[in-house]
Protein backbone atom coordinates (compact mmCIF):
# COMPACT_ATOMS: atom_id res chain seq x y z
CA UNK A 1 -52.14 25.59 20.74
CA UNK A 2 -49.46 25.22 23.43
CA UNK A 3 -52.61 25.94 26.27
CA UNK A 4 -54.57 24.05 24.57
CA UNK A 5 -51.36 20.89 24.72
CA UNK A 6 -50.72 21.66 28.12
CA UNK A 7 -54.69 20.82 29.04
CA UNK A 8 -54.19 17.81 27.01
CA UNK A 9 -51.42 16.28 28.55
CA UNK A 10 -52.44 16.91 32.38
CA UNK A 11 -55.99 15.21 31.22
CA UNK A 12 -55.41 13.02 28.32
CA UNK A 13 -58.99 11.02 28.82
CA UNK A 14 -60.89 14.35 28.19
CA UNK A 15 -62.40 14.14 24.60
CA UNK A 16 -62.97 18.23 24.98
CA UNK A 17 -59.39 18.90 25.58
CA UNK A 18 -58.75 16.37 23.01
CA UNK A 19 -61.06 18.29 19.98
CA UNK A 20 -59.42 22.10 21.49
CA UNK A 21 -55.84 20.70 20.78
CA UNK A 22 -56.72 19.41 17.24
CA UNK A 23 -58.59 22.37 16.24
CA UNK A 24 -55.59 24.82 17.16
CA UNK A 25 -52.94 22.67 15.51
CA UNK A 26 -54.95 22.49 12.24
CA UNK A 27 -55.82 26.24 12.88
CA UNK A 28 -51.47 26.33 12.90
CA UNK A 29 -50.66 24.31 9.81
CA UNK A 30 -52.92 26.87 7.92
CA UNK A 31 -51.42 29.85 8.97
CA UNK A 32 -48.17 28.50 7.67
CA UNK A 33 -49.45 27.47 4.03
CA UNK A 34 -51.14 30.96 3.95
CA UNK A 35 -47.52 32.65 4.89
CA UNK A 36 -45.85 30.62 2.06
CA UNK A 37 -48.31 31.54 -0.72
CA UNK A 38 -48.08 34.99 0.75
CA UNK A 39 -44.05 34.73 0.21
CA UNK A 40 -44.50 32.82 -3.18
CA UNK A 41 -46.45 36.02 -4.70
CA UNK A 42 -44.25 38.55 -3.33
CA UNK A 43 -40.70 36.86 -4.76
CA UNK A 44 -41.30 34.94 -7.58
CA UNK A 45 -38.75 31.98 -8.75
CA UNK A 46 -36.35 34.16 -11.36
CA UNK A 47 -36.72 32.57 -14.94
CA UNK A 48 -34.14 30.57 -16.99
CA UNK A 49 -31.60 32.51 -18.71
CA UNK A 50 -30.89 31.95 -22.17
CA UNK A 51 -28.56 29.34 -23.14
CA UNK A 52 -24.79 31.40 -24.46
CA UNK A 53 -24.58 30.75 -28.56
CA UNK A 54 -22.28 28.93 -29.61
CA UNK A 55 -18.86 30.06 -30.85
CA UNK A 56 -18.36 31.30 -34.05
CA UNK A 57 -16.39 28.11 -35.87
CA UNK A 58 -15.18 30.81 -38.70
CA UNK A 59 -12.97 32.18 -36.28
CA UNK A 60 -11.34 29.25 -35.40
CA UNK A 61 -7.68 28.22 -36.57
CA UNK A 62 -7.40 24.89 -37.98
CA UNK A 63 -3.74 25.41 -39.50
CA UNK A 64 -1.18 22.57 -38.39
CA UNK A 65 1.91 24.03 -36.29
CA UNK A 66 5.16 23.76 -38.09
CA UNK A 67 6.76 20.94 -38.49
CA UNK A 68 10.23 20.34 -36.28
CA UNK A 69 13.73 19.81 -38.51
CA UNK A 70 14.74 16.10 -39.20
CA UNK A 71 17.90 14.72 -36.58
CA UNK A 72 20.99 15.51 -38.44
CA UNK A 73 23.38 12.50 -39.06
CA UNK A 74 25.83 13.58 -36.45
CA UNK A 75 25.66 11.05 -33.70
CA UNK A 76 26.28 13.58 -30.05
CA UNK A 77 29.15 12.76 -28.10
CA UNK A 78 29.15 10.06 -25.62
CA UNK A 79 29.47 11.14 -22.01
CA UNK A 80 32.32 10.92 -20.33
CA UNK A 81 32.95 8.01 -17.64
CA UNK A 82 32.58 9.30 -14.09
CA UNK A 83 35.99 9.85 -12.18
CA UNK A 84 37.54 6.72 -10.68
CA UNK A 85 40.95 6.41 -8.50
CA UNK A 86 43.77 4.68 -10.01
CA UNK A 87 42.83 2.04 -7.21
CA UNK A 88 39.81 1.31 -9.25
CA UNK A 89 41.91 1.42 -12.82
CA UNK A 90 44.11 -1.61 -11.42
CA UNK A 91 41.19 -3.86 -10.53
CA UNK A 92 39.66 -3.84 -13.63
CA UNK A 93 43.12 -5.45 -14.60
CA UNK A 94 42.87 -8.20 -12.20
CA UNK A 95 44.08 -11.91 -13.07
CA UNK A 96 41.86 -14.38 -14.12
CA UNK A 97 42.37 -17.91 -11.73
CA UNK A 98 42.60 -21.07 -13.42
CA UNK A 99 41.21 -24.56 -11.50
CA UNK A 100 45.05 -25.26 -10.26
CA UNK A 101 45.24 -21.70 -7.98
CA UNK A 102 43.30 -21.60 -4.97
CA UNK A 103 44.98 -18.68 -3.77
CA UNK A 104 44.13 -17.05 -6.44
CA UNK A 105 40.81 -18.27 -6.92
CA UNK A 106 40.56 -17.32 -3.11
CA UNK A 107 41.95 -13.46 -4.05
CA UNK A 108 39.76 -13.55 -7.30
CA UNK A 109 36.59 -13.79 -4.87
CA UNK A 110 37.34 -10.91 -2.77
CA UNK A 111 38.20 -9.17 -5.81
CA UNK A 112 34.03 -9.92 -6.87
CA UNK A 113 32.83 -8.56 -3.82
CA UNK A 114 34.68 -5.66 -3.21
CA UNK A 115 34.86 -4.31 -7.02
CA UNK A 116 31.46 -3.59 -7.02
CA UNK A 117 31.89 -0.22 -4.43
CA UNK A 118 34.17 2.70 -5.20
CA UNK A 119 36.51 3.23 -2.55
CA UNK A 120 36.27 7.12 -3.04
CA UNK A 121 35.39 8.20 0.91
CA UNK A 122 35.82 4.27 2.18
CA UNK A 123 38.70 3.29 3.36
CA UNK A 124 37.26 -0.41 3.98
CA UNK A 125 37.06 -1.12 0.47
CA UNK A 126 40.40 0.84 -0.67
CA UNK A 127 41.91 -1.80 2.08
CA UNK A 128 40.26 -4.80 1.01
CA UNK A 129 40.94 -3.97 -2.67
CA UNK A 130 44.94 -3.92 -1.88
CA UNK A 131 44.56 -7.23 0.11
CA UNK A 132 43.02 -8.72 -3.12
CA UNK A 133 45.75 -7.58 -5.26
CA UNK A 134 48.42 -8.57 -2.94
CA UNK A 135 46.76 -12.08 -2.45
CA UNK A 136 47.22 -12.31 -6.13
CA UNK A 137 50.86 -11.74 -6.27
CA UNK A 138 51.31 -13.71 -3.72
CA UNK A 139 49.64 -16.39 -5.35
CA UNK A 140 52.06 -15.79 -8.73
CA UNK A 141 55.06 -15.72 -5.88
CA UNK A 142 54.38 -18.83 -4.33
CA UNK A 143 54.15 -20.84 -7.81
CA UNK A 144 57.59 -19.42 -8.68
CA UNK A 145 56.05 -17.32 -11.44
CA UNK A 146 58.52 -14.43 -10.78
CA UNK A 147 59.88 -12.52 -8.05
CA UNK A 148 62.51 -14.27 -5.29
CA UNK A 149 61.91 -15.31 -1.87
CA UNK A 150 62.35 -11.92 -0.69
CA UNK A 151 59.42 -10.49 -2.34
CA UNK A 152 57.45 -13.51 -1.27
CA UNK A 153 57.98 -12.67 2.40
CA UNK A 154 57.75 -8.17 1.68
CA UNK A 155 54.41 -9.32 0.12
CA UNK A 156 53.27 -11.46 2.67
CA UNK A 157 54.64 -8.59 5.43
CA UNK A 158 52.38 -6.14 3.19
CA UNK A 159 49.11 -8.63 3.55
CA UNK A 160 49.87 -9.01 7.44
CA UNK A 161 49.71 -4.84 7.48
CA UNK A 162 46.70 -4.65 5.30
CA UNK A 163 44.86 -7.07 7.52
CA UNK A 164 45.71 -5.11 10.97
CA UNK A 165 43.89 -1.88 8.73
CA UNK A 166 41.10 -3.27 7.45
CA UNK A 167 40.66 -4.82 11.20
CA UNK A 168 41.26 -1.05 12.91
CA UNK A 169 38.40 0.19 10.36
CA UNK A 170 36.34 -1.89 11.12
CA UNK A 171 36.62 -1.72 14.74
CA UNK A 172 35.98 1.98 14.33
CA UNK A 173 32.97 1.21 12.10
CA UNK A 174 31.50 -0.74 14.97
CA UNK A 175 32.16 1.86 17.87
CA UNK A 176 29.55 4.55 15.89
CA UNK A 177 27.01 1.88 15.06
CA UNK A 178 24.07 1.91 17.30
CA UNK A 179 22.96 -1.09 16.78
CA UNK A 180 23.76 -4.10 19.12
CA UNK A 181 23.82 -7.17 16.90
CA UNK A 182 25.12 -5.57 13.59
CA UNK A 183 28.19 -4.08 16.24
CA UNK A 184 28.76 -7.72 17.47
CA UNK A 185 28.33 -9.51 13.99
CA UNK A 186 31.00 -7.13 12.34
CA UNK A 187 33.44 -7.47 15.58
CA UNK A 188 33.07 -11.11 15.80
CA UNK A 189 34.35 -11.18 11.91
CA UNK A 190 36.88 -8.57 11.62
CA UNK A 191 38.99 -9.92 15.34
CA UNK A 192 39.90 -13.13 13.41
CA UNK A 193 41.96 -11.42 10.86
CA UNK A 194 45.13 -10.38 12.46
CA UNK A 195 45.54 -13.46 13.60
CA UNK A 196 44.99 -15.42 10.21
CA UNK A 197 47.53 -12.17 8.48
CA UNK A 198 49.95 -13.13 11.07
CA UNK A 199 50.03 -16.90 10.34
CA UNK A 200 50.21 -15.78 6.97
CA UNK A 201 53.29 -14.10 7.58
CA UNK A 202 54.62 -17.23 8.95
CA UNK A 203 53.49 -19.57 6.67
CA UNK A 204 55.06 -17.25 3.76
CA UNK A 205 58.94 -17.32 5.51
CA UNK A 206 58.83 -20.98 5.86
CA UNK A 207 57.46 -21.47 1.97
CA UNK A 208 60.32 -18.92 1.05
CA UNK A 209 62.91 -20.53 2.78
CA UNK A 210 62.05 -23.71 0.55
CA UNK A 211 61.49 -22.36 -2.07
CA UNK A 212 64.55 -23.32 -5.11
CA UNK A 213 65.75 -25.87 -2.37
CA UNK A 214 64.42 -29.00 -5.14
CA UNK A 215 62.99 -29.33 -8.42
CA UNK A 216 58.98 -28.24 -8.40
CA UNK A 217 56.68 -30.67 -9.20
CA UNK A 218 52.83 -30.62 -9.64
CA UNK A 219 50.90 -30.89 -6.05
CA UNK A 220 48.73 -34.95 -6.05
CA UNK A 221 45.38 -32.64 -5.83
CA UNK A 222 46.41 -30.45 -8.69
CA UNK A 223 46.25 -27.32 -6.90
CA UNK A 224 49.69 -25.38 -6.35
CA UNK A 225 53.32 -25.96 -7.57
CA UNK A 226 54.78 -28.30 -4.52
CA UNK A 227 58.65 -28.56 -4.46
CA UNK A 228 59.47 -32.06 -3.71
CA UNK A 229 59.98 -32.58 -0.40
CA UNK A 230 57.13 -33.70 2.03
CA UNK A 231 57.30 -30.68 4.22
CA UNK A 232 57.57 -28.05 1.20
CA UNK A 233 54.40 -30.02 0.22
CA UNK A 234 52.75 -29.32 3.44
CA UNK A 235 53.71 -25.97 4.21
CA UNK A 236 52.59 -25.10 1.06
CA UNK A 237 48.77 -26.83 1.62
CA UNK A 238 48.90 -24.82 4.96
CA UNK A 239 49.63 -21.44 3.48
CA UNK A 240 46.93 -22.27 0.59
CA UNK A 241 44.31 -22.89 3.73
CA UNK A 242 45.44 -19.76 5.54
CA UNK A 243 44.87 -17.46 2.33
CA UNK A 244 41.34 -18.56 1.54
CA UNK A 245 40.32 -18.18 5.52
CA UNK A 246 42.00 -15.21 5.41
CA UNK A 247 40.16 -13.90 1.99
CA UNK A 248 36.56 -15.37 3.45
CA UNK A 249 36.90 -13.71 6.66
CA UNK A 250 37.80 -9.99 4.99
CA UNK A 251 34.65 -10.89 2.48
CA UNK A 252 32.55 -11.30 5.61
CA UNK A 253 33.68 -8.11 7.60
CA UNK A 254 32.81 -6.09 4.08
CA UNK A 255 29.40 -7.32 4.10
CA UNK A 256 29.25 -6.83 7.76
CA UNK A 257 30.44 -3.00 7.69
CA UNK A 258 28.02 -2.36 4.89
CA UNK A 259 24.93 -3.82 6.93
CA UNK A 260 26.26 -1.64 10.00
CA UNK A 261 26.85 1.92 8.26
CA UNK A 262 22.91 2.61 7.71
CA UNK A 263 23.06 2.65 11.60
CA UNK A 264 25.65 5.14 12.62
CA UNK A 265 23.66 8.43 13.82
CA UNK A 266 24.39 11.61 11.89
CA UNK A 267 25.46 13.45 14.04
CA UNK A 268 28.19 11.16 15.54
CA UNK A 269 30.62 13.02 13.01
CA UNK A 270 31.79 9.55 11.56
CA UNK A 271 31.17 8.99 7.58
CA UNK A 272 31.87 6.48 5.25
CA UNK A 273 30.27 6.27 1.63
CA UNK A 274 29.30 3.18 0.09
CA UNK A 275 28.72 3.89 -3.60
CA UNK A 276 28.36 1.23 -5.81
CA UNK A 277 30.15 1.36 -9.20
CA UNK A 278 28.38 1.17 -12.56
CA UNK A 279 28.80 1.07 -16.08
CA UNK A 280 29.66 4.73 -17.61
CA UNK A 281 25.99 4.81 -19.11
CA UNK A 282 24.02 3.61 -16.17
C-alpha cells in the first residue's frame, strides 16, 4: 500500500496507479476486521456477575439508644470576671457631668474613649486614664466642691506630669512605627500637649490664688462657679478652654497610637497591647 501511495502521489493523473492504491488500502482495512474477529473469538467479553443479595433485615437492630438524664435544677456557677487592675476598678466609679461642668464633661469624654481598652501591657491608656480622673477632681476643685487651693494647684502639677508621659509614650510609639503618615499624624497630636498641661498649670495657680477672695456666684453662661470679680470670671473661662483642648488633644493621640501600633515590626522588640474590655460574659 505505501508503494503503491508513493506511485500515486509522484503521478496523481494515472487512473492505474489510482485503482493499485485503492485496491491495497481496501486489501488493508480487511486484514484489520479479520484480526479483530480473530481477537474477539480468542478472549471473549467476561459475563455479568450476579447482583450481592440483599442483607438480611432480621439481623438488624432497631432498638432506640438510651435516653440521656433530665438537667438537674442546680443552675452551674457563673464564671468568674477576668482580672482587671485597680486602675480599671476606679473608672467604673467615674462621676457623672451635669450641663453646668465643662471640665468635667470635657474629663467625662476621655473617660468614654479610653475605658473601653485595659491598660494591662499599655502604658498609653493607664496614662490617659489618670489624666481623666485628675481632670475630674480638678473640675470638683475648681467649683469649690472640696479640697483648698493647695490641692487645686498639686492636682493641676499632677495633670502637667501626666501630660509630659502620655507625650514621651507616644513619641516612643511613633519612633517603632514604620509607617510615614500614621508616625506624623500621632506626632503632630501628641507635641501640643505639654504645652496645653503647662498652661494648665498656670491657669490653675492664678484660679487658686482667687479662689475664697469673694462670694461665688453662678457664671452668665451657666457653666462653672465664677467668684465675683471680672478677672476670677475670666481666668476661670480660660482654664475651662484649656482643659477641654487639653482632654481633645490626649483623645486624639489615643486614637492615633492605636492606628500606629498594627505597624511596628516584630521584631523591633517594642510591644504594647491594645485589648479591649468587655462584659464578664462576652
Amino acid at each position: 500500500m505505501v508503494q503503491n501511495a508513493k506511485i500515486l502521489a509522484s503521478n496523481p493523473r494515472d487512473p492505474t496507479a489510482a485503482n493499485n492504491w485503492r485496491k491495497a488500502n481496501n486489501r488493508l482495512i480487511d486484514g484489520v476486521k479479520d484480526v479483530r474477529h480473530v481477537v474477539e473469538q480468542e478472549f471473549p467479553p467476561p459475563q455479568d456477575a450476579f447482583p450481592v443479595p440483599p442483607p438480611d433485615m432480621s439481623q438488624l437492630n432497631l432498638d432506640a439508644p438510651p435516653r440521656p438524664p433530665l438537667p438537674t435544677s442546680t443552675v452551674p456557677p457563673r464564671p468568674p470576671p477576668p482580672e482587671t487592675d485597680d486602675e480599671d476598678e476606679t473608672m467604673m466609679h467615674f462621676p457623672m457631668p451635669q450641663a453646668n461642668q465643662p471640665i468635667m464633661m470635657a474629663a467625662h469624654a476621655l473617660h468614654r474613649e479610653v475605658k473601653q481598652w485595659s491598660s494591662k501591657d499599655n502604658e498609653i491608656i493607664a496614662a490617659a486614664k489618670r489624666m481623666a480622673l485628675l481632670m475630674a477632681k480638678l473640675s470638683q476643685l475648681v467649683r469649690g466642691e472640696g479640697g483648698s487651693k493647695k490641692d487645686l494647684i498639686a492636682t493641676a502639677k499632677k495633670i502637667a506630669e501626666a501630660s509630659e508621659e502620655v507625650t514621651k509614650l507616644a513619641k516612643l510609639l511613633a519612633r517603632e512605627c514604620t509607617d510615614k503618615r500614621m508616625r506624623t499624624n500621632l506626632l503632630q497630636v501628641c507635641e501640643r500637649i505639654p504645652t496645653i498641661g503647662t498652661q494648665l498649670k498656670i491657669l490653675s495657680t492664678v484660679k487658686a490664688t482667687m479662689l475664697g477672695a469673694q462670694e461665688p456666684v453662678p457664671a452668665p453662661d451657666g457653666s462653672e462657679i465664677a467668684c465675683g470679680s471680672e478677672e476670677d470670671q475670666e481666668a476661670t473661662e480660660m482654664l475651662v478652654g484649656n482643659a477641654q483642648n487639653l482632654m481633645q488633644s490626649v483623645r486624639e493621640t489615643v486614637r492615633a497610637a492605636e492606628a500606629a501600633s498594627i505597624k511596628i515590626r516584630v521584631d523591633s522588640g517594642y510591644s504594647i497591647c491594645w485589648s479591649r474590655r468587655g462584659p464578664w460574659y462576652s
